[in-house]
PDB file of N, CA and C in Angstrom:
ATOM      1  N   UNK A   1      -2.137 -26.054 -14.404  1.00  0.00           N
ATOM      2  CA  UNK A   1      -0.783 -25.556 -14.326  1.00  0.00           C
ATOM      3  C   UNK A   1       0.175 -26.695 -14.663  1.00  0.00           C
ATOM      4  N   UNK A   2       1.357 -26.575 -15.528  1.00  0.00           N
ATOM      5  CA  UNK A   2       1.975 -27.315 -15.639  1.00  0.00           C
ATOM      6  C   UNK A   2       2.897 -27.115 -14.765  1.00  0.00           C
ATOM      7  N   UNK A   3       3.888 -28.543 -14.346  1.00  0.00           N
ATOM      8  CA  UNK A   3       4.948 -28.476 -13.545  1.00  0.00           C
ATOM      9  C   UNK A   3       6.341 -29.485 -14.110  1.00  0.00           C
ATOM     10  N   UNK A   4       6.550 -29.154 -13.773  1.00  0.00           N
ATOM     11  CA  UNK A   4       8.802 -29.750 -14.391  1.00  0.00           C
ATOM     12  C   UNK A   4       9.465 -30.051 -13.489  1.00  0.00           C
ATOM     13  N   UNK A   5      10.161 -31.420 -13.624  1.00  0.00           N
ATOM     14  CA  UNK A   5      11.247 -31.059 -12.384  1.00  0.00           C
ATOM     15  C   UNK A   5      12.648 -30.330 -13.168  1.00  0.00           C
ATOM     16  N   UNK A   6      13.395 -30.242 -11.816  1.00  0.00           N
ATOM     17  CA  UNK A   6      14.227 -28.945 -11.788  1.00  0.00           C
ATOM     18  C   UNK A   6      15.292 -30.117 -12.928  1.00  0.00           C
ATOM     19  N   UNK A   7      15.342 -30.767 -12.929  1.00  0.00           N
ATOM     20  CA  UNK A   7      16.478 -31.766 -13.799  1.00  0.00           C
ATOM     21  C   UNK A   7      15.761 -31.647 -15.443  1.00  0.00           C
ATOM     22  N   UNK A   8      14.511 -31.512 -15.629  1.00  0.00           N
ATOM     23  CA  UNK A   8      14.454 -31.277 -16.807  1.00  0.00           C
ATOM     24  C   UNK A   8      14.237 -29.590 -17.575  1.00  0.00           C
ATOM     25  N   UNK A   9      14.150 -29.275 -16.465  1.00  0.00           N
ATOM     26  CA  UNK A   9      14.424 -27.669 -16.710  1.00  0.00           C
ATOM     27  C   UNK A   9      15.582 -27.037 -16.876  1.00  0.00           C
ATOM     28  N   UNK A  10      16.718 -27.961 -16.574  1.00  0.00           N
ATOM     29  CA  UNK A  10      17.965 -27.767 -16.755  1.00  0.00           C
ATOM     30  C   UNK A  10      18.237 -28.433 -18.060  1.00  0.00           C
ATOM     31  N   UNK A  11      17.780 -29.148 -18.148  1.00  0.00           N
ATOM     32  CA  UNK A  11      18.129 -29.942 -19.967  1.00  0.00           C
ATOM     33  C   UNK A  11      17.257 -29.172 -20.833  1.00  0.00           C
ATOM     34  N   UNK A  12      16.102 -28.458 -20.717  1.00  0.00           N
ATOM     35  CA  UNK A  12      15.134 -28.283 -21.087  1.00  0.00           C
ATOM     36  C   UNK A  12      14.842 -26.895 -21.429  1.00  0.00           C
ATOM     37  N   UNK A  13      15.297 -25.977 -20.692  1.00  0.00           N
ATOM     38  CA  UNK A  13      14.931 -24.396 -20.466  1.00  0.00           C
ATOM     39  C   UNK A  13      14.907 -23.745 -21.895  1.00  0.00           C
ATOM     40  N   UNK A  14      15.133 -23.674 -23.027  1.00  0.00           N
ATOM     41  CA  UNK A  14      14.539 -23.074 -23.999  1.00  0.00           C
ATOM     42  C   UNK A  14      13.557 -23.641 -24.068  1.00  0.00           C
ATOM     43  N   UNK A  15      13.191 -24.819 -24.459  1.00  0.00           N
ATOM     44  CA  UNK A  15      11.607 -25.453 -24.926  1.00  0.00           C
ATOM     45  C   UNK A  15      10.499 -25.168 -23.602  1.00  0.00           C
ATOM     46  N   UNK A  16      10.845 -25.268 -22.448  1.00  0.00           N
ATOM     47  CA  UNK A  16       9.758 -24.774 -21.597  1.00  0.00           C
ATOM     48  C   UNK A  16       9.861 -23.753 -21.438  1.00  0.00           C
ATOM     49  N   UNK A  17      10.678 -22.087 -21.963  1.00  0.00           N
ATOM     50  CA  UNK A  17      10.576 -20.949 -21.818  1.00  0.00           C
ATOM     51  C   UNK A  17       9.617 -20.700 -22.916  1.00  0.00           C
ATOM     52  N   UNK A  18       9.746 -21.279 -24.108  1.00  0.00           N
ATOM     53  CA  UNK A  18       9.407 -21.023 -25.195  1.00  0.00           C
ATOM     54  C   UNK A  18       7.573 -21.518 -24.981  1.00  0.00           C
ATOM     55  N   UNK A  19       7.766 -22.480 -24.334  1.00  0.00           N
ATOM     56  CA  UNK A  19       5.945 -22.903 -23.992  1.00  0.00           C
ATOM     57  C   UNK A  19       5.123 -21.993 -23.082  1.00  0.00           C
ATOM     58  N   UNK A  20       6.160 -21.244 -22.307  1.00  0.00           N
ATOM     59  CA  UNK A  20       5.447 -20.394 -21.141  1.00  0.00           C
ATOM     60  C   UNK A  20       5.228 -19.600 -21.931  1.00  0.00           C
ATOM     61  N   UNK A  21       6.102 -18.433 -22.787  1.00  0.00           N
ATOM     62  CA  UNK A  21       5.432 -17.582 -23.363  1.00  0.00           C
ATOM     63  C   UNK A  21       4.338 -17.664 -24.359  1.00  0.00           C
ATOM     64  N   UNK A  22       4.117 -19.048 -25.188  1.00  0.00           N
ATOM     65  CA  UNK A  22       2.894 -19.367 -25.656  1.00  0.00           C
ATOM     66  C   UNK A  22       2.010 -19.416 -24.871  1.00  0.00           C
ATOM     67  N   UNK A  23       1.945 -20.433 -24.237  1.00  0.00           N
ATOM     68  CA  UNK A  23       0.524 -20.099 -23.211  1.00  0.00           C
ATOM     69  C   UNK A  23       0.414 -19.516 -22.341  1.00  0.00           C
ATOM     70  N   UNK A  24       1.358 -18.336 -21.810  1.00  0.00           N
ATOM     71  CA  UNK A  24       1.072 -17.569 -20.609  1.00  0.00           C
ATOM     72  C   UNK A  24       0.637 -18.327 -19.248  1.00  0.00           C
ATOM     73  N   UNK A  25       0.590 -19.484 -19.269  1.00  0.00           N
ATOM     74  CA  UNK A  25       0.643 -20.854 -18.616  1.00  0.00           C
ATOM     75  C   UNK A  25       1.573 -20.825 -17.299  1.00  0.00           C
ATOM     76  N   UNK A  26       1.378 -20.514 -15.979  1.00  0.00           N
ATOM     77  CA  UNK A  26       2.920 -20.662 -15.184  1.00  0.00           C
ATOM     78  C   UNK A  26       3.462 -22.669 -15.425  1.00  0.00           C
ATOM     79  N   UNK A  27       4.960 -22.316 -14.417  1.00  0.00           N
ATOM     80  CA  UNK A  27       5.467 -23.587 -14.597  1.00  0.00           C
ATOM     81  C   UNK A  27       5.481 -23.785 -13.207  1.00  0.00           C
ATOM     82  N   UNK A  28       5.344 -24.939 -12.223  1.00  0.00           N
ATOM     83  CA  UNK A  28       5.760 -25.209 -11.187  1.00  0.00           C
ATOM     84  C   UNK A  28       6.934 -25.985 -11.201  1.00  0.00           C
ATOM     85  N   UNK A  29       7.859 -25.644 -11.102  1.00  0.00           N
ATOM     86  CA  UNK A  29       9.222 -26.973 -10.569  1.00  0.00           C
ATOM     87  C   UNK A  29       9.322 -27.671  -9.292  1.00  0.00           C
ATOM     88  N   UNK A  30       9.502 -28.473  -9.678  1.00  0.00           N
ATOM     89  CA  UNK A  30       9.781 -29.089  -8.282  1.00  0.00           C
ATOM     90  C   UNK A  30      10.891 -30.065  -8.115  1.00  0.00           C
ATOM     91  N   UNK A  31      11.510 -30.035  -7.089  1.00  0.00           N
ATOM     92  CA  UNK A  31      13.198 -30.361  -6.775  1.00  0.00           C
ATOM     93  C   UNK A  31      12.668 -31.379  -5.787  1.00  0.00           C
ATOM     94  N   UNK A  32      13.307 -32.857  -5.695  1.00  0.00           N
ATOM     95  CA  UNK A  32      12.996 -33.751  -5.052  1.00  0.00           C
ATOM     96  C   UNK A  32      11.387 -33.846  -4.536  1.00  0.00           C
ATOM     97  N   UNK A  33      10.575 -34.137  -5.646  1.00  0.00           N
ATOM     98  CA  UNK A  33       9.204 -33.707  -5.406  1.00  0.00           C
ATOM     99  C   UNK A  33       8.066 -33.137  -4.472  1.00  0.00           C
ATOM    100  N   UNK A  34       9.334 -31.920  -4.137  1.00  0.00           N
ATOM    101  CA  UNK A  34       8.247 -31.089  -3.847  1.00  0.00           C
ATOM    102  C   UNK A  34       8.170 -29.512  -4.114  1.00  0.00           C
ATOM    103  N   UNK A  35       7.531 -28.766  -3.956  1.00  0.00           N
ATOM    104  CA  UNK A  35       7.581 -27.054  -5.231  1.00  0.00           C
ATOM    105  C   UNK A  35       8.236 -26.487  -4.291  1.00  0.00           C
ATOM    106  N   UNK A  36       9.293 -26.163  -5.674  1.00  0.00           N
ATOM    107  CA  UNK A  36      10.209 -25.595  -5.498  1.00  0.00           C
ATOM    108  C   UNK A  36      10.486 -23.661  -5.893  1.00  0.00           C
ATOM    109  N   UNK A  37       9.600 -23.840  -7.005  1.00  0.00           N
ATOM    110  CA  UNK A  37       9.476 -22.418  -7.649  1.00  0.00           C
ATOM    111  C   UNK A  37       8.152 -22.050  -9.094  1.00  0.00           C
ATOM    112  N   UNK A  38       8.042 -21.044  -8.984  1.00  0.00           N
ATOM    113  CA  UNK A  38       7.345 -20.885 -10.234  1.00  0.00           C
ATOM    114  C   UNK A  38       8.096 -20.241 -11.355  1.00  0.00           C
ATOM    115  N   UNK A  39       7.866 -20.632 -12.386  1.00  0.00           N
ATOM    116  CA  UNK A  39       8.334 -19.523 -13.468  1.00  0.00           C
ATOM    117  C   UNK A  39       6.860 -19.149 -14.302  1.00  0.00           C
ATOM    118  N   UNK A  40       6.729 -17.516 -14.225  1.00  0.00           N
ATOM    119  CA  UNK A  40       6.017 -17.211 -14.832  1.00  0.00           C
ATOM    120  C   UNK A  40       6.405 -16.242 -16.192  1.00  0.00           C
ATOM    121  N   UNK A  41       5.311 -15.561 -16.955  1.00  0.00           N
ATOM    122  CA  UNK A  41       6.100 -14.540 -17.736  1.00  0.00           C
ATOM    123  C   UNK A  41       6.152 -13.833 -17.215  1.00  0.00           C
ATOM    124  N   UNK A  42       7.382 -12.407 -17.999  1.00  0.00           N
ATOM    125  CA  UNK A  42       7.420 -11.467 -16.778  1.00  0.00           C
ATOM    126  C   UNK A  42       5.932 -10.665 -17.018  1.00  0.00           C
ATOM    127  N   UNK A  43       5.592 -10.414 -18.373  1.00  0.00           N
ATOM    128  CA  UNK A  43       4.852  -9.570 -18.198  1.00  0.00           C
ATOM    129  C   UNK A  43       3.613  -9.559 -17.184  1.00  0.00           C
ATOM    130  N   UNK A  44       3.319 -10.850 -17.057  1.00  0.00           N
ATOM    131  CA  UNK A  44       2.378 -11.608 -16.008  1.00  0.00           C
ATOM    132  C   UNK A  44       2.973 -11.224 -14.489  1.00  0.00           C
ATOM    133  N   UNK A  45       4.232 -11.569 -14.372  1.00  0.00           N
ATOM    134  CA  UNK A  45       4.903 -10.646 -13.152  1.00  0.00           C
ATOM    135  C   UNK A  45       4.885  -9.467 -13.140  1.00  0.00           C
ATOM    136  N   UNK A  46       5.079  -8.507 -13.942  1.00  0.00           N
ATOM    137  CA  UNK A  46       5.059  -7.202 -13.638  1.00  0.00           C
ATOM    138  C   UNK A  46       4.046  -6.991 -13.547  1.00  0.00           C
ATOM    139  N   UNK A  47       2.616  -7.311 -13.908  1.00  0.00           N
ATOM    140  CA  UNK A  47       1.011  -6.984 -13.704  1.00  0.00           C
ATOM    141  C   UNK A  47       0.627  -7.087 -12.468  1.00  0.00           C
ATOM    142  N   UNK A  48       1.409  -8.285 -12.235  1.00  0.00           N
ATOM    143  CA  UNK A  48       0.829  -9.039 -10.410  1.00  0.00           C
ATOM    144  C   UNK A  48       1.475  -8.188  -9.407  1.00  0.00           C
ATOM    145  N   UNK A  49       2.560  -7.786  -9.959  1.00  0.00           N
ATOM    146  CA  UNK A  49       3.628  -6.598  -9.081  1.00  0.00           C
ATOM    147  C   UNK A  49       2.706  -5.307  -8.439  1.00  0.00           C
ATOM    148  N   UNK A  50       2.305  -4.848  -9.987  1.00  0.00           N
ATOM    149  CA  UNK A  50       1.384  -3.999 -10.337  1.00  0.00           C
ATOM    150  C   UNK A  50       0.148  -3.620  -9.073  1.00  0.00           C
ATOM    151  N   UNK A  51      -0.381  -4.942  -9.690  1.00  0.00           N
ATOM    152  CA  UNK A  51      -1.731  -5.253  -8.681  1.00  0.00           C
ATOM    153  C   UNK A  51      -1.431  -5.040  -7.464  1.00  0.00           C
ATOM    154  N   UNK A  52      -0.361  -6.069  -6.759  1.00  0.00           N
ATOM    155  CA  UNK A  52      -0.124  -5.899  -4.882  1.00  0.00           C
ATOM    156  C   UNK A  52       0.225  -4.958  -4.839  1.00  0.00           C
ATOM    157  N   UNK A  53       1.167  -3.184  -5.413  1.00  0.00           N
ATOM    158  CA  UNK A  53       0.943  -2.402  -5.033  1.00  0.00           C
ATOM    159  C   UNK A  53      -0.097  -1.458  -5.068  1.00  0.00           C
ATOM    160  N   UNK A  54      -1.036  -1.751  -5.685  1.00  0.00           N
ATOM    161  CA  UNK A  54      -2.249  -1.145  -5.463  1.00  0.00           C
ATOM    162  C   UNK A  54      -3.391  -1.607  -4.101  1.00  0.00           C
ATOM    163  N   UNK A  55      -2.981  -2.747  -4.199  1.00  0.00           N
ATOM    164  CA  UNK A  55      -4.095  -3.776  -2.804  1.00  0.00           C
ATOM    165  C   UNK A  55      -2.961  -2.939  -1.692  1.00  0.00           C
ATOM    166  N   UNK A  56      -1.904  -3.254  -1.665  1.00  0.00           N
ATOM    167  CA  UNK A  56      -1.287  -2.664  -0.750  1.00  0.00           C
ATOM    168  C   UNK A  56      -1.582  -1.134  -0.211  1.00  0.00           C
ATOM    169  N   UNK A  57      -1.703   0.103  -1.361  1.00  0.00           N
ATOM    170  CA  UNK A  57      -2.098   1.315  -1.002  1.00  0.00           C
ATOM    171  C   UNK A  57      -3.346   1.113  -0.674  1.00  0.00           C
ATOM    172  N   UNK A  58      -4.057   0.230  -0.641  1.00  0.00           N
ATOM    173  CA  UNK A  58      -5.833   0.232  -0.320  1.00  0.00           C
ATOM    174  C   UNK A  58      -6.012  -0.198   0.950  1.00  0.00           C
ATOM    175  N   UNK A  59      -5.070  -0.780   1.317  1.00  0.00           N
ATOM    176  CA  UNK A  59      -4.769  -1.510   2.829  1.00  0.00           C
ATOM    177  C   UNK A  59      -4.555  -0.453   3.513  1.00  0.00           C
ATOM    178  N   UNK A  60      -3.547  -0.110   3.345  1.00  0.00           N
ATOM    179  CA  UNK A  60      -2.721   1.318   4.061  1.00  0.00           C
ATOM    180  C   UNK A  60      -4.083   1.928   3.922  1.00  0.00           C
ATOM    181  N   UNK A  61      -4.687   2.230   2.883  1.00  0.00           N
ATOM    182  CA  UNK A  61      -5.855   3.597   3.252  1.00  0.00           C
ATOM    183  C   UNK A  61      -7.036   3.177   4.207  1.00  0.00           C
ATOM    184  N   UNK A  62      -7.125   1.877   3.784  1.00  0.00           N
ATOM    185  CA  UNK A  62      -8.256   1.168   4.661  1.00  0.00           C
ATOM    186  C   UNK A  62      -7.792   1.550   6.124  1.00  0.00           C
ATOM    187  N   UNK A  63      -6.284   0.897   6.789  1.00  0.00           N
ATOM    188  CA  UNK A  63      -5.951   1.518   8.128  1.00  0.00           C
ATOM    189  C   UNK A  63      -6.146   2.239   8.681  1.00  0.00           C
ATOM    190  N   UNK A  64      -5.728   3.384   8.060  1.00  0.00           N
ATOM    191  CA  UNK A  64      -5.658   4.830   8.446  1.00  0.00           C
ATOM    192  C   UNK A  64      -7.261   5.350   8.426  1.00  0.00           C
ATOM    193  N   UNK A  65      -8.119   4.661   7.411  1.00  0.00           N
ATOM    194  CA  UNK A  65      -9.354   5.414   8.274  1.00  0.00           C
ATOM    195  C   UNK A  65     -10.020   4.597   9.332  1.00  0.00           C
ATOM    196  N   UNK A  66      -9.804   3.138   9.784  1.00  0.00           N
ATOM    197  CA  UNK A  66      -9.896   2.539  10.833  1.00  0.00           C
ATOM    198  C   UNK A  66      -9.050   2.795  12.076  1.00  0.00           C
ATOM    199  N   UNK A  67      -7.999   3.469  12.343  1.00  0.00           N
ATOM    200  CA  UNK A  67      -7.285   4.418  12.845  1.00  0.00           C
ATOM    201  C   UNK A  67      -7.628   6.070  13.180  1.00  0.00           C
ATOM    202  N   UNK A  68      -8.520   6.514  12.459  1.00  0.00           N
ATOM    203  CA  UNK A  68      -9.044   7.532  12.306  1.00  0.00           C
ATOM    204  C   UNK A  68      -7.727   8.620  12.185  1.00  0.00           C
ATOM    205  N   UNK A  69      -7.273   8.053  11.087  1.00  0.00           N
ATOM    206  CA  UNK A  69      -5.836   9.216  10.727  1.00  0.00           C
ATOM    207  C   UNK A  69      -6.056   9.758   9.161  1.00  0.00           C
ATOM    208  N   UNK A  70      -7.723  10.402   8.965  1.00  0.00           N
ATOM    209  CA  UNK A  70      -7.729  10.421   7.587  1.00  0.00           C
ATOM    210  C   UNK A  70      -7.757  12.742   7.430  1.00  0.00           C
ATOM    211  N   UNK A  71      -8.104  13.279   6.856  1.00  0.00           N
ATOM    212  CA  UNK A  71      -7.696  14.085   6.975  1.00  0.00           C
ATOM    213  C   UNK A  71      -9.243  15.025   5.825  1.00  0.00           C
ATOM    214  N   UNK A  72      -9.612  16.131   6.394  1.00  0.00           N
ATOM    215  CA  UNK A  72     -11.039  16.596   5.460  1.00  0.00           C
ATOM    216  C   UNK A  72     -10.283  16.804   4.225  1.00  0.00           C
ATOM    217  N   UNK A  73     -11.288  17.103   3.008  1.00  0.00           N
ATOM    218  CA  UNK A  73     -10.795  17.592   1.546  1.00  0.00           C
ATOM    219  C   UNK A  73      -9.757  18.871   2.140  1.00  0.00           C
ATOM    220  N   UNK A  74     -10.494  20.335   2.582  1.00  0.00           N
ATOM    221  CA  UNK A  74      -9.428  21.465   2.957  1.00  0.00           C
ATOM    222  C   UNK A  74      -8.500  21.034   3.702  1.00  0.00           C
ATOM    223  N   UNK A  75      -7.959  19.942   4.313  1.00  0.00           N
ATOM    224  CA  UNK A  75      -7.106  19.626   4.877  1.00  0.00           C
ATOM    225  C   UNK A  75      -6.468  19.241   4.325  1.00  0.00           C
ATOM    226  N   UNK A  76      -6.682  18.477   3.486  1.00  0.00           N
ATOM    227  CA  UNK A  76      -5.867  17.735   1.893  1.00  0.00           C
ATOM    228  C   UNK A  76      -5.310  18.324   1.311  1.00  0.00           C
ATOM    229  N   UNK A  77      -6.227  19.496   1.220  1.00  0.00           N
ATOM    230  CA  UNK A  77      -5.052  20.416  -0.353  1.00  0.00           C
ATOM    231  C   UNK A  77      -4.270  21.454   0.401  1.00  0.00           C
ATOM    232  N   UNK A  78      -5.124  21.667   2.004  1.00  0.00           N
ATOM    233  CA  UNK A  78      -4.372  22.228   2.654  1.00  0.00           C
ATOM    234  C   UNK A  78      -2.398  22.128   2.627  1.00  0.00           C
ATOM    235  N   UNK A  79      -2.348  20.678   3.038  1.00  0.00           N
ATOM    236  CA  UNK A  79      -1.311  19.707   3.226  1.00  0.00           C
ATOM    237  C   UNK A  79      -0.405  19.675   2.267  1.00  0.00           C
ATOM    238  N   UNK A  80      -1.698  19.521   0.792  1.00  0.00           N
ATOM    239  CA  UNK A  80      -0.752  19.260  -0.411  1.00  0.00           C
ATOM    240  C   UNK A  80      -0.450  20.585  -1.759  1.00  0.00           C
ATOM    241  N   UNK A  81      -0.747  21.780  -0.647  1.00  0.00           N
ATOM    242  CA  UNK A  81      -0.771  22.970  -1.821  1.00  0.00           C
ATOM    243  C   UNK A  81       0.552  22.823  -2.152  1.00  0.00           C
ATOM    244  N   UNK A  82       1.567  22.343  -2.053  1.00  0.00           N
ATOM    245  CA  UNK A  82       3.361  22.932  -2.644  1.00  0.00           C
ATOM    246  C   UNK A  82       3.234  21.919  -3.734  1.00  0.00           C
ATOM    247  N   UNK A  83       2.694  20.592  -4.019  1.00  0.00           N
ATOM    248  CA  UNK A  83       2.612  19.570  -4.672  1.00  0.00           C
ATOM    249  C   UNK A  83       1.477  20.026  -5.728  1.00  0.00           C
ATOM    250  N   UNK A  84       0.495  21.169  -5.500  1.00  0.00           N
ATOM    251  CA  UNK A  84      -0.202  21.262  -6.267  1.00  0.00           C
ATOM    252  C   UNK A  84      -0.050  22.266  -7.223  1.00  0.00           C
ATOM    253  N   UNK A  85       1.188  22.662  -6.890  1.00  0.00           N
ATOM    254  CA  UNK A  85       1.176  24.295  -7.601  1.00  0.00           C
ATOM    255  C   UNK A  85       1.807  24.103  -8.764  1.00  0.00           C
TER     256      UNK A  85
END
């Protein structure tokens, strides 16, 4: 991973925007040496976005059947016939 401080990212920010999107590479900055932030691409952000809401709905489902709040198939479509029609 490459990293920048925040003083040359300020002189700098086209040529290290322009390197992130070549290598899809994140940047670490760091402000009085220590990390301060990442810059990634977005599209790389919106994927990762992507991803934790899916780990997230898998969590939630994982709960709920460790909870025992899960519900049979006829109960399902029971529930969800107005959504299914």
């Amino acid at each position: 991973m490459k990293t920048e401080l925040v003083t040359t990212l300020k002189r700098q920010a086209t040529k290290i925007l322009a390197e992130l999107h070549e290598s899809k590479e994140p940047v670490l900055i760091t402000e009085q040496g220590r990390p301060s932030a990442y810059l990634i691409d977005v599209d790389d952000y919106e994927l990762m976005q992507s991803r934790m809401r899916i780990l997230e709905g898998i969590a939630r489902g994982e709960k709920a059947i460790f909870e025992n709040r899960t519900f049979s198939q006829a109960e399902a479509i029971e529930k969800m016939s107005k959504w299914l029609k």
